[in-house]
N, C-alpha and C. Protein backbone atom coordinates (compact mmCIF):
# COMPACT_ATOMS: atom_id res chain seq x y z
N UNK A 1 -65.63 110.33 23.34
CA UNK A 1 -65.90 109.34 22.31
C UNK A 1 -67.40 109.05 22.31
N UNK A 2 -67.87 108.79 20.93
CA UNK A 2 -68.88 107.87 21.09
C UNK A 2 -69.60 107.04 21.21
N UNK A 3 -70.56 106.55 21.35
CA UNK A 3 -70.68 105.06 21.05
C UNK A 3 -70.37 104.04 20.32
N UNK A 4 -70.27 104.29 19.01
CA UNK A 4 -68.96 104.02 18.37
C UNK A 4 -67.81 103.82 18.16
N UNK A 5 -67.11 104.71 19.35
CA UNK A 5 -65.89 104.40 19.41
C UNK A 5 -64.97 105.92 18.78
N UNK A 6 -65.85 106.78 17.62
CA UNK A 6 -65.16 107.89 16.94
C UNK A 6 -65.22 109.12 18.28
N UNK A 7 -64.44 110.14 18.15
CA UNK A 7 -64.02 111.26 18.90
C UNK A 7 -65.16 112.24 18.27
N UNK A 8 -65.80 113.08 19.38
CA UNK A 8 -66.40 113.77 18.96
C UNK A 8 -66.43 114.99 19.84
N UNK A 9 -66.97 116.02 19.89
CA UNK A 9 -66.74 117.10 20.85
C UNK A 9 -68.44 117.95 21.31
N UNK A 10 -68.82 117.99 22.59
CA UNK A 10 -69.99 118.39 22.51
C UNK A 10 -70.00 119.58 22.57
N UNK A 11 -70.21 120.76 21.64
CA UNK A 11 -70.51 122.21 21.67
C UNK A 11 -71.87 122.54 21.11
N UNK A 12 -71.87 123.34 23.01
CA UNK A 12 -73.13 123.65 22.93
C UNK A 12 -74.82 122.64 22.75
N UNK A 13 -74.79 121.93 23.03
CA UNK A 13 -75.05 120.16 22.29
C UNK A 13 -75.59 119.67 21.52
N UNK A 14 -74.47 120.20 20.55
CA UNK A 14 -74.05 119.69 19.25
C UNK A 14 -73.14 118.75 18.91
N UNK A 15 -73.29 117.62 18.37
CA UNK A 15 -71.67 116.67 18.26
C UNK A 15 -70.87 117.39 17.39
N UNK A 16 -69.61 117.49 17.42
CA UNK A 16 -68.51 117.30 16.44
C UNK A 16 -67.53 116.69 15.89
N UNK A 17 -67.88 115.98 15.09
CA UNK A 17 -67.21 114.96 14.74
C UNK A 17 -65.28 115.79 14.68
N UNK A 18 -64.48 114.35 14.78
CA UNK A 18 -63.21 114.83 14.81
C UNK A 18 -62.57 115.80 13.22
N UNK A 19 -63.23 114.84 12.70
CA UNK A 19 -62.91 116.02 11.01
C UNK A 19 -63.11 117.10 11.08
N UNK A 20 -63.76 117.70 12.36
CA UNK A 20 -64.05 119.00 12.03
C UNK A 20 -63.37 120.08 13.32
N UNK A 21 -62.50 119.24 14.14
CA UNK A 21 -62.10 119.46 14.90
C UNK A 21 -60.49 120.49 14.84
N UNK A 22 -59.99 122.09 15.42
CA UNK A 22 -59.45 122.54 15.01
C UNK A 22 -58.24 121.76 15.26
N UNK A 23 -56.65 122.38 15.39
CA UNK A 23 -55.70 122.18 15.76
C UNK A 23 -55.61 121.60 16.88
N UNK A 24 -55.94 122.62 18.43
CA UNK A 24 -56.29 122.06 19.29
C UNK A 24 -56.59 121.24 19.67
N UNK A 25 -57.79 121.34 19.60
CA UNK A 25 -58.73 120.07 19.52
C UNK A 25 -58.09 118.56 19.46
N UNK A 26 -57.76 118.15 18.27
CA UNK A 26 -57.22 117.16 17.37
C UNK A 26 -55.91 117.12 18.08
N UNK A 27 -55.01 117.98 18.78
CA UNK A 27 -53.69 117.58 19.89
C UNK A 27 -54.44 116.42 21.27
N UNK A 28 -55.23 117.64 22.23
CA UNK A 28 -55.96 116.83 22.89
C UNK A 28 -56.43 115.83 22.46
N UNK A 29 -57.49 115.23 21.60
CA UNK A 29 -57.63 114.26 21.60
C UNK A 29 -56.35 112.81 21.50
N UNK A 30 -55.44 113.31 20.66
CA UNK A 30 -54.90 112.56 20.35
C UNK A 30 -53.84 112.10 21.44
N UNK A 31 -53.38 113.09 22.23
CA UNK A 31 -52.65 112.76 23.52
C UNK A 31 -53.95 111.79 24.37
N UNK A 32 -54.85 112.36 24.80
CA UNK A 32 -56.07 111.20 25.41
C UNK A 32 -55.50 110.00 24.74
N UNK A 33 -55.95 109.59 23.49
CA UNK A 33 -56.42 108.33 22.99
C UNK A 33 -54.84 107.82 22.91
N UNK A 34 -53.77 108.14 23.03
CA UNK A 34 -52.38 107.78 23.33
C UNK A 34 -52.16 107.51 24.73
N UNK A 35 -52.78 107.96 25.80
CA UNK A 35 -52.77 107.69 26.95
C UNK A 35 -53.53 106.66 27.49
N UNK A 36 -54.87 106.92 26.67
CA UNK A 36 -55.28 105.42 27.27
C UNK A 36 -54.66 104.28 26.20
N UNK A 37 -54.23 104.37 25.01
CA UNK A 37 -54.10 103.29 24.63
C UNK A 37 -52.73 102.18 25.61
N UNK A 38 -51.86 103.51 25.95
CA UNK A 38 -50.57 102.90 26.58
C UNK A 38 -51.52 102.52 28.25
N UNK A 39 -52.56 103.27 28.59
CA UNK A 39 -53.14 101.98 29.79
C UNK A 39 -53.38 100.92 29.63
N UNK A 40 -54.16 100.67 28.31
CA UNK A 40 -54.78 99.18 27.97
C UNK A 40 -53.25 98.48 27.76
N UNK A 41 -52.20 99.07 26.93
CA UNK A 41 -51.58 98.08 25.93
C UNK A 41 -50.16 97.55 27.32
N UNK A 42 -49.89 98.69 27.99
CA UNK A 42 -49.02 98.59 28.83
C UNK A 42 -48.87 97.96 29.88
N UNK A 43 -50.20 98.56 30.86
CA UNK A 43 -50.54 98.58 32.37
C UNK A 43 -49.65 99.18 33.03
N UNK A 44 -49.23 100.20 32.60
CA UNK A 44 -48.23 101.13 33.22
C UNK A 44 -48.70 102.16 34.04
N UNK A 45 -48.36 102.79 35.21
CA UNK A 45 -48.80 103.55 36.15
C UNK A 45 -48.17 105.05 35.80
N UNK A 46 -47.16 105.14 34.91
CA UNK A 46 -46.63 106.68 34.65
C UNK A 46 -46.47 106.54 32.52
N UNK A 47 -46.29 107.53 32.65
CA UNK A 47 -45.75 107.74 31.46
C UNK A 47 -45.04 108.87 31.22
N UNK A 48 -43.75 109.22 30.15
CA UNK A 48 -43.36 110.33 29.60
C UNK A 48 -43.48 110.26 28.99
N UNK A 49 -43.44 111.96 28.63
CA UNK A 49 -44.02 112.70 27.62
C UNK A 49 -43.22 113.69 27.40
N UNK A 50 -42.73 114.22 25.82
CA UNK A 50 -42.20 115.59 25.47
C UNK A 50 -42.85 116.55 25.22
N UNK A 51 -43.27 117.21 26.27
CA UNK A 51 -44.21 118.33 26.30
C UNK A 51 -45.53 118.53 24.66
N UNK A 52 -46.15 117.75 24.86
CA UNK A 52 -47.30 117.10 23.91
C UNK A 52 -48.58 118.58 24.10
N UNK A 53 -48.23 119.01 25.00
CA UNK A 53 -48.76 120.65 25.22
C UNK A 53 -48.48 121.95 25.17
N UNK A 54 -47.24 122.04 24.77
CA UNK A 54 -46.49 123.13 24.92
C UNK A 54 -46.87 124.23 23.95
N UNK A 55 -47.65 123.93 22.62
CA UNK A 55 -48.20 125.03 22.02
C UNK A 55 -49.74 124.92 21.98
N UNK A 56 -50.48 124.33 22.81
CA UNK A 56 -52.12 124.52 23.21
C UNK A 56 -52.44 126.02 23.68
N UNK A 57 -53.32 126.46 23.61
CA UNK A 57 -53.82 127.53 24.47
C UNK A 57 -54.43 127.32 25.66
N UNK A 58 -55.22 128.26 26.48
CA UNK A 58 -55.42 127.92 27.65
C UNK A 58 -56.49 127.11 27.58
N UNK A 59 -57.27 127.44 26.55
CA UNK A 59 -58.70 126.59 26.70
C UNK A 59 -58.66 125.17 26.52
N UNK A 60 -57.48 124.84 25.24
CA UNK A 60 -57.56 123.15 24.98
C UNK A 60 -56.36 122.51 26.11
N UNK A 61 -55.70 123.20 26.97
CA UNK A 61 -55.15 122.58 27.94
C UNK A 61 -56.03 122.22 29.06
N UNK A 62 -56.93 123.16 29.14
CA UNK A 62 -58.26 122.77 30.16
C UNK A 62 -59.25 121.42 29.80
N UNK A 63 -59.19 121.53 28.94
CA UNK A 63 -59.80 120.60 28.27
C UNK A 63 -59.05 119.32 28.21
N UNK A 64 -57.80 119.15 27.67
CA UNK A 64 -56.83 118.04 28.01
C UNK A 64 -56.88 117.21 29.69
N UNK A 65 -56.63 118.71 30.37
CA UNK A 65 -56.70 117.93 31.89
C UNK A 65 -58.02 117.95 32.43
N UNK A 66 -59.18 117.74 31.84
CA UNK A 66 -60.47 117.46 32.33
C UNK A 66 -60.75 116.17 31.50
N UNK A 67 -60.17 116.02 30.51
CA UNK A 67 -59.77 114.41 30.27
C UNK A 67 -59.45 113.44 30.86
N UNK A 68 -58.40 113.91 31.16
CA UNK A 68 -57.42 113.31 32.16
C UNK A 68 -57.85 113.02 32.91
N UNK A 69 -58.48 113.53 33.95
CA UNK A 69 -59.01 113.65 35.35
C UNK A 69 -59.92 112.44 35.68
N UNK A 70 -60.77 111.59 34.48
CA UNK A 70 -61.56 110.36 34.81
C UNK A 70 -60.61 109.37 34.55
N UNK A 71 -59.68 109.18 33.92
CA UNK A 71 -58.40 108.17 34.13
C UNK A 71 -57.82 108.18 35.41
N UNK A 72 -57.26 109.27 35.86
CA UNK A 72 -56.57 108.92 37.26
C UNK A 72 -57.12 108.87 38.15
N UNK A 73 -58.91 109.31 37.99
CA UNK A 73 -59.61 108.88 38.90
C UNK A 73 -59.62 106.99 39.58
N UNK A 74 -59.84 106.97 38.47
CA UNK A 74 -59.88 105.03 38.08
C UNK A 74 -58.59 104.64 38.27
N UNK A 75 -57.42 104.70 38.72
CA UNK A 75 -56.73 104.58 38.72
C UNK A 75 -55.97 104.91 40.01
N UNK A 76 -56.74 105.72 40.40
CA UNK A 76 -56.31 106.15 42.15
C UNK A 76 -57.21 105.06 42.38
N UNK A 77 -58.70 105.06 42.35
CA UNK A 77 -59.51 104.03 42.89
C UNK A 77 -59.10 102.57 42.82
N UNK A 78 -58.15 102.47 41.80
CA UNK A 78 -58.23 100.95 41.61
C UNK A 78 -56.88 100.52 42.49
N UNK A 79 -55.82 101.20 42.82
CA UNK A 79 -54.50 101.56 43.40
C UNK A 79 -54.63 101.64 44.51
N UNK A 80 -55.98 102.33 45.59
CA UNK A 80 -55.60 102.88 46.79
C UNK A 80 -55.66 101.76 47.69
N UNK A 81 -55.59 101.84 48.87
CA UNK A 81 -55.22 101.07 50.16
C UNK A 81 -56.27 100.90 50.62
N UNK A 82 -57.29 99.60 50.92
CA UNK A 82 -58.61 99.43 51.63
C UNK A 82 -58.65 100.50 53.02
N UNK A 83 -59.25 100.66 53.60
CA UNK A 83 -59.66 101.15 54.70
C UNK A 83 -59.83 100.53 55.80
């Protein structure tokens, strides 16, 4: 996202706005911005899902779970057990 708030994609670094974003693309994002919205709206620690990936290719699934990956970061951190 940007500062703004709109979805954009950096290729090569170039922005791309979401309008211009393929199939792909526009899945991922939209699973993201469904995932965090059910963090904010919920405070729920899991969620299901009906395979929201099942026709991505390899590249926008990589991309999905490198999304992912700063949420459950924050989320392990905020969850784990002091030391």
């Amino acid at each position: 996202m940007n500062g703004g708030g709109a979805f954009t994609l950096d290729v090569h670094g170039t922005k791309v706005p979401f309008t211009e974003f393929g199939g792909g693309e526009r899945t991922v994002a939209n699973v993201i911005l469904r995932l965090l919205t059910l963090e904010l709206v919920a405070h729920s620690s899991f969620a299901v899902v009906d395979e929201p990936i099942e026709h991505l290719d390899p590249k926008n699934r990589r991309l999905l779970a490198s999304g992912l990956t700063v949420p459950l970061s924050r989320y392990i951190a905020r969850n784990s057990p002091p030391e």
